[in-house]
Protein backbone atom coordinates (compact mmCIF):
# COMPACT_ATOMS: atom_id res chain seq x y z
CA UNK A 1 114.29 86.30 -120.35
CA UNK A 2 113.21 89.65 -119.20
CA UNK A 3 114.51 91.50 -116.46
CA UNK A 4 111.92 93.45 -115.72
CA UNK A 5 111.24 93.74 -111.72
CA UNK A 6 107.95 92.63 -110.60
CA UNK A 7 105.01 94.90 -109.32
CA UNK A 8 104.08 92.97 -105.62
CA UNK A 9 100.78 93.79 -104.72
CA UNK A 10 99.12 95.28 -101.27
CA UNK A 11 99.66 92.38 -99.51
CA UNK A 12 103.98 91.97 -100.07
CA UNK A 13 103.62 95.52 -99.61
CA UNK A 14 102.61 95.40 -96.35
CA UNK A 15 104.64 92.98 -95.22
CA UNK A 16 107.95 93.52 -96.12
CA UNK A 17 107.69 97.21 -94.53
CA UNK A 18 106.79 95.54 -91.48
CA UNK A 19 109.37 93.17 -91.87
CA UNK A 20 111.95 95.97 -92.40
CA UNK A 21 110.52 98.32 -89.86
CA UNK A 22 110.48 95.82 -87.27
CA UNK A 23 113.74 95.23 -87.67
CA UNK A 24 115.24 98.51 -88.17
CA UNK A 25 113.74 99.61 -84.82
CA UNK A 26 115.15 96.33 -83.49
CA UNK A 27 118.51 96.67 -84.57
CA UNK A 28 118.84 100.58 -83.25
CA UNK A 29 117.63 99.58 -80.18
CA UNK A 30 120.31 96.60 -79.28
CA UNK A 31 123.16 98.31 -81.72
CA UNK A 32 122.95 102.08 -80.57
CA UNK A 33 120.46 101.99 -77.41
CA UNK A 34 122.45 99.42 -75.80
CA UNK A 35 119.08 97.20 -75.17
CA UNK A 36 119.53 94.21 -74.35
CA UNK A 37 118.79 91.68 -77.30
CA UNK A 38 116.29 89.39 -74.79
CA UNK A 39 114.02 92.29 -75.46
CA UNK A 40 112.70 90.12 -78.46
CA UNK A 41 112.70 86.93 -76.71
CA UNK A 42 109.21 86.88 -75.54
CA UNK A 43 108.59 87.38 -79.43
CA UNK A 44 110.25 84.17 -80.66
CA UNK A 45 110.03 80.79 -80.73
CA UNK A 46 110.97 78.70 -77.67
CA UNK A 47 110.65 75.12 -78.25
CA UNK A 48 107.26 73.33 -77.31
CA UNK A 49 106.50 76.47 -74.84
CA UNK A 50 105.50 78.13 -77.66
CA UNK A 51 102.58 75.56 -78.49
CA UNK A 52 101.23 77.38 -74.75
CA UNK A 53 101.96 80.59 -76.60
CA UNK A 54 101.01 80.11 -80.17
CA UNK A 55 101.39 83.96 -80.82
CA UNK A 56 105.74 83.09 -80.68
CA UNK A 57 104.97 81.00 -83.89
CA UNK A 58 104.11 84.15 -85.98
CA UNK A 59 105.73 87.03 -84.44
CA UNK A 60 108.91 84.81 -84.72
CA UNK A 61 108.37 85.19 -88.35
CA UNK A 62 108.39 88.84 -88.52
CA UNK A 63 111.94 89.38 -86.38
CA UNK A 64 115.31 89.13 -87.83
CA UNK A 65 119.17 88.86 -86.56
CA UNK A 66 119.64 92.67 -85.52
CA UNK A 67 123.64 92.49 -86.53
CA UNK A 68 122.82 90.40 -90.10
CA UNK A 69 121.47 93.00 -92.40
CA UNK A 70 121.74 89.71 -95.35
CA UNK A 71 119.64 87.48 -92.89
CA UNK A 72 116.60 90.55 -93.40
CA UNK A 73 117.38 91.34 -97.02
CA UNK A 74 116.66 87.15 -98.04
CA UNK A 75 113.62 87.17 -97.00
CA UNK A 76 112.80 90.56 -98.26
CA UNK A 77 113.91 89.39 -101.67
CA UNK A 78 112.61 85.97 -101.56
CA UNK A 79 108.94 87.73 -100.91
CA UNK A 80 109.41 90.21 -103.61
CA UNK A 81 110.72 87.92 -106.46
CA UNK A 82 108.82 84.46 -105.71
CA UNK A 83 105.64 86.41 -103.52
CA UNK A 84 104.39 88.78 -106.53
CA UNK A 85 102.98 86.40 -108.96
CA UNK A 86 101.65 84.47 -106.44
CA UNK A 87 99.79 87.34 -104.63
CA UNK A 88 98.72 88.10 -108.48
CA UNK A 89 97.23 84.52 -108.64
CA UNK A 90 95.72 84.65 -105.15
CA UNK A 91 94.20 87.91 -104.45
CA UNK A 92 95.88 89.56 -100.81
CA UNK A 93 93.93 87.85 -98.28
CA UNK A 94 94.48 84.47 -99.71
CA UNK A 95 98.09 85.81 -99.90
CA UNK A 96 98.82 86.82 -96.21
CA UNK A 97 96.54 83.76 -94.88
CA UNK A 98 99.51 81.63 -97.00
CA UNK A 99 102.49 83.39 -95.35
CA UNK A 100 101.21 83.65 -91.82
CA UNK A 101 99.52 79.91 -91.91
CA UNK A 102 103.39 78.86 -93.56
CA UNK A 103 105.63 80.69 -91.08
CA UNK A 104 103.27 79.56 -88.19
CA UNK A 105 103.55 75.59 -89.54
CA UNK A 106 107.17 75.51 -90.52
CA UNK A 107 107.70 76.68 -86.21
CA UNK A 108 105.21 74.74 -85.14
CA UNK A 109 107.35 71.43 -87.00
CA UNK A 110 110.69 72.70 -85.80
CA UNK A 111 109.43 72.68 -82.23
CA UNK A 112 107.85 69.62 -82.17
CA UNK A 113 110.58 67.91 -84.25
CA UNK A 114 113.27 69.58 -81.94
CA UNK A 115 111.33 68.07 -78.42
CA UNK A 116 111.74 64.88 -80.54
CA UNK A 117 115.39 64.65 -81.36
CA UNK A 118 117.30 67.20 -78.94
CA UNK A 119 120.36 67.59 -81.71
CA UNK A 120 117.87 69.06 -83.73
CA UNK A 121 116.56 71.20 -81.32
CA UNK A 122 116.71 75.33 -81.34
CA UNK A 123 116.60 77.30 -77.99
CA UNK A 124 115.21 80.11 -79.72
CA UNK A 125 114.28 80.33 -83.44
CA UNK A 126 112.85 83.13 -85.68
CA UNK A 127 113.35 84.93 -88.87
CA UNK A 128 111.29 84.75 -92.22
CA UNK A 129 113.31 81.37 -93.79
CA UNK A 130 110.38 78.88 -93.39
CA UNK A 131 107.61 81.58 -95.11
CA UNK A 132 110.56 82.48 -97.78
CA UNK A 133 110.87 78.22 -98.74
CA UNK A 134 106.97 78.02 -98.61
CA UNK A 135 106.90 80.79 -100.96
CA UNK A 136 109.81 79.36 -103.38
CA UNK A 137 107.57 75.86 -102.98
CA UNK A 138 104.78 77.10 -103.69
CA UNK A 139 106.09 79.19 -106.81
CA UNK A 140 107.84 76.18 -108.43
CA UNK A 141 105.28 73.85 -108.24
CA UNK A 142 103.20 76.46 -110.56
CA UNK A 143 105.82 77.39 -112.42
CA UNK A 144 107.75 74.50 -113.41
CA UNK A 145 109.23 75.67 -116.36
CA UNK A 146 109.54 79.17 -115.68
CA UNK A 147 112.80 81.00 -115.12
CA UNK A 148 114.29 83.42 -112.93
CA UNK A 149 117.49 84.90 -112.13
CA UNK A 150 119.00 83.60 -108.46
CA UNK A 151 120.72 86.12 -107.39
CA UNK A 152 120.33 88.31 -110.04
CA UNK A 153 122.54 86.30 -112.16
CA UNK A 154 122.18 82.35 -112.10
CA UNK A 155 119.02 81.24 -114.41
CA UNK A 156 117.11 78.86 -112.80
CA UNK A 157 113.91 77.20 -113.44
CA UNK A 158 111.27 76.14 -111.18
CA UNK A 159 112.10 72.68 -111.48
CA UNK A 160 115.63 73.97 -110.33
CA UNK A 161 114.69 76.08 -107.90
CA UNK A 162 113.09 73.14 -105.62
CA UNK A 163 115.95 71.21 -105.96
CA UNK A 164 118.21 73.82 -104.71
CA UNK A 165 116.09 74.97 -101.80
CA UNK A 166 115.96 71.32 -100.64
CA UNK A 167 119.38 70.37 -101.52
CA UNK A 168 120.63 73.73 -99.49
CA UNK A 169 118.35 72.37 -96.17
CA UNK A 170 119.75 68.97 -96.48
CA UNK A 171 123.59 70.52 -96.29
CA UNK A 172 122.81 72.76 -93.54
CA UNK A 173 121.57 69.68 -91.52
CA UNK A 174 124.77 67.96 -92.84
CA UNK A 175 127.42 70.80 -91.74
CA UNK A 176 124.63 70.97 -88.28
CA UNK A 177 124.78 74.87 -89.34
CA UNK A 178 121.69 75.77 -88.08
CA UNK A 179 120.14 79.63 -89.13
CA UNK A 180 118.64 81.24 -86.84
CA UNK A 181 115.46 79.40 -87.71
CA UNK A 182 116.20 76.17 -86.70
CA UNK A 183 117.41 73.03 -89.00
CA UNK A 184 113.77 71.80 -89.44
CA UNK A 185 112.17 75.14 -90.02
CA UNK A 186 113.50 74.92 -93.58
CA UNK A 187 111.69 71.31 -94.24
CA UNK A 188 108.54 72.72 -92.46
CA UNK A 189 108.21 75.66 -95.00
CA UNK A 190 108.22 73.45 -97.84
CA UNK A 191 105.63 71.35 -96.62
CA UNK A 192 103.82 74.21 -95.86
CA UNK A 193 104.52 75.23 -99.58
CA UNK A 194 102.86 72.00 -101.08
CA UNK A 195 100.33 71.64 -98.62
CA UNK A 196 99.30 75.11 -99.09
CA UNK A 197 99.66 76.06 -102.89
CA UNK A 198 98.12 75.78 -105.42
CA UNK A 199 98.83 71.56 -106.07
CA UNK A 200 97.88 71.01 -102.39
CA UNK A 201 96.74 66.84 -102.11
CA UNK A 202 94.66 69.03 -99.06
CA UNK A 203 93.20 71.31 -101.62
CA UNK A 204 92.35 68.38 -104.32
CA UNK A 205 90.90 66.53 -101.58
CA UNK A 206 88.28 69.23 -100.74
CA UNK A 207 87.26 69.78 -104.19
CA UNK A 208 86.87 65.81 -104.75
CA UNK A 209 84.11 65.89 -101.50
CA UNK A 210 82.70 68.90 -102.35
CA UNK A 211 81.90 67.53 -106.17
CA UNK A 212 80.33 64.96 -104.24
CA UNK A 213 78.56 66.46 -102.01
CA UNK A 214 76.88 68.79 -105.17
CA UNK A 215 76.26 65.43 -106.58
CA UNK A 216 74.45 64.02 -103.87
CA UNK A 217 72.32 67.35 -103.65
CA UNK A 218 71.51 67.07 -107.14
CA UNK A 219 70.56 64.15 -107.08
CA UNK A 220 67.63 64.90 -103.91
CA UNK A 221 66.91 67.55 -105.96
CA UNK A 222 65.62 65.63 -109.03
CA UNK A 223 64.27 63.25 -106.84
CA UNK A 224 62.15 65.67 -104.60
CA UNK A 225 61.28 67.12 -108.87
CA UNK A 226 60.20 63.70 -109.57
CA UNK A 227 57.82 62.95 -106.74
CA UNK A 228 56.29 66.57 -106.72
CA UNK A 229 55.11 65.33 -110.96
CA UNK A 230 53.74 62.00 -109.99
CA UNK A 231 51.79 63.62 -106.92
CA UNK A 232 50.36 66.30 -108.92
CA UNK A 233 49.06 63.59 -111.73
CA UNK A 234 50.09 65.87 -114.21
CA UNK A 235 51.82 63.88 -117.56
CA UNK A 236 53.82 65.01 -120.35
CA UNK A 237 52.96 64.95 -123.87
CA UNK A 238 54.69 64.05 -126.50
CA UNK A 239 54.93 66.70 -129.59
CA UNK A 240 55.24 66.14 -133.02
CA UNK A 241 52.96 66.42 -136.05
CA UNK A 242 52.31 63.04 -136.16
CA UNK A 243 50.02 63.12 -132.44
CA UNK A 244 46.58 62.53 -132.59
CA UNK A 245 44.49 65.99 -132.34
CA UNK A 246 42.68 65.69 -129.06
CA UNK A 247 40.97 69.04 -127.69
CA UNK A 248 41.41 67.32 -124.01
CA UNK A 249 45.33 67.72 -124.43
CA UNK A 250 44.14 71.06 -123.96
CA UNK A 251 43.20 70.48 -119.99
């Protein structure tokens, strides 16, 4: 296997220094400004009022825990690792319409699972986990036999990697250790993943209508070709030596 580190393109670029910036200037502020951490609130998630304020389900995305350097540097390094050969497959825009549409669904599911079932339910949730799983989903799916190194060290492929990322979820719900993102946020991300990626059923369903939908147009097409002949009383002729030499073909 080769270590070599990937390239991430415009897109990862781009949003990883806003990541970091963000919370850099959000960590100086409530660690050596003395502001008060509600600062961000308006900014995160808050249960189903954020379906009134739909904005909360992406910004959320973008803040981290201003005293848990780790809880920035996962997502950081899930994006870099995981994000780059998608973004390669992709192209950027497809790339950042995956991450916000991901981070915006796996919220969106943690709220209205949370309104649902109380225990499950986060006052306030945020942080990048639910775009990070999406991303890991995403990745394995395409890359099924591929390997990387978790944590630098562990070889895992991508086969692997979904089972860990689900099995991890499921013992966080277990231990009721919620992040900072909420228990479902996790789940929500890797449905976003597969609903999203490149194996979407959402995806395969489009392209089965659309075939159809060329087929149906083909076929008025060579219809509307048909008619136009038989109106115009024009016939074809067969070639061949073997047809009889009539001058009249000529007309």
């Amino acid at each position: 296997m080769s270590m070599a580190f990937p390239k991430p393109g415009k897109a990862l670029i781009g949003v990883m220094i806003a990541v970091g910036c963000i919370w850099v200037a959000y960590a100086c502020a409530v660690n050596f400004a003395d502001a008060d951490p509600g600062v961000a609130f308006p900014f995160m998630g808050n249960g189903l009022t954020s379906f009134i304020q739909p904005w909360r389900f992406l910004t959320a995305a973008l803040l981290h825990h201003p005293n848990a350097p780790w809880h920035l540097l996962t997502t950081l390094l899930g994006l870099y690792f995981l994000g780059t050969t998608l973004e390669d497959r992709w192209g950027a825009k497809k790339m950042l319409l995956f991450l916000a549409g991901s981070a915006m669904f796996a919220f969106a599911i943690q709220a209205a699972v949370g309104a649902l079932v109380p225990r499950l339910d986060s006052p306030r949730f945020f942080g990048g986990l639910g775009m990070v799983e999406a991303v890991a989903v995403a990745w394995a799916l395409a890359n099924r036999n591929a390997q990387i190194r978790l944590m630098f060290v562990l070889p895992v492929s991508g086969t692997m990697l979904l089972v860990f990322v689900f099995v991890m979820s499921v013992l966080n719900v277990i231990a009721a250790r919620a992040p900072t993102e909420g228990l479902i946020t996790p789940f929500g991300g890797m449905l976003a993943g597969w609903l999203f990626g490149d194996y979407s059923p959402l995806r395969r369903l489009w392209l089965k209508l659309r075939l159809k939908q060329l087929q149906r147009e083909t076929e008025v097409m060579r219809g509307a070709k048909a008619r136009t002949r038989a109106a115009s009383g024009l016939r074809v002729i067969p070639g061949g030596a073997d047809r009889p030499k009539d001058r009249r073909d000529l007309n």
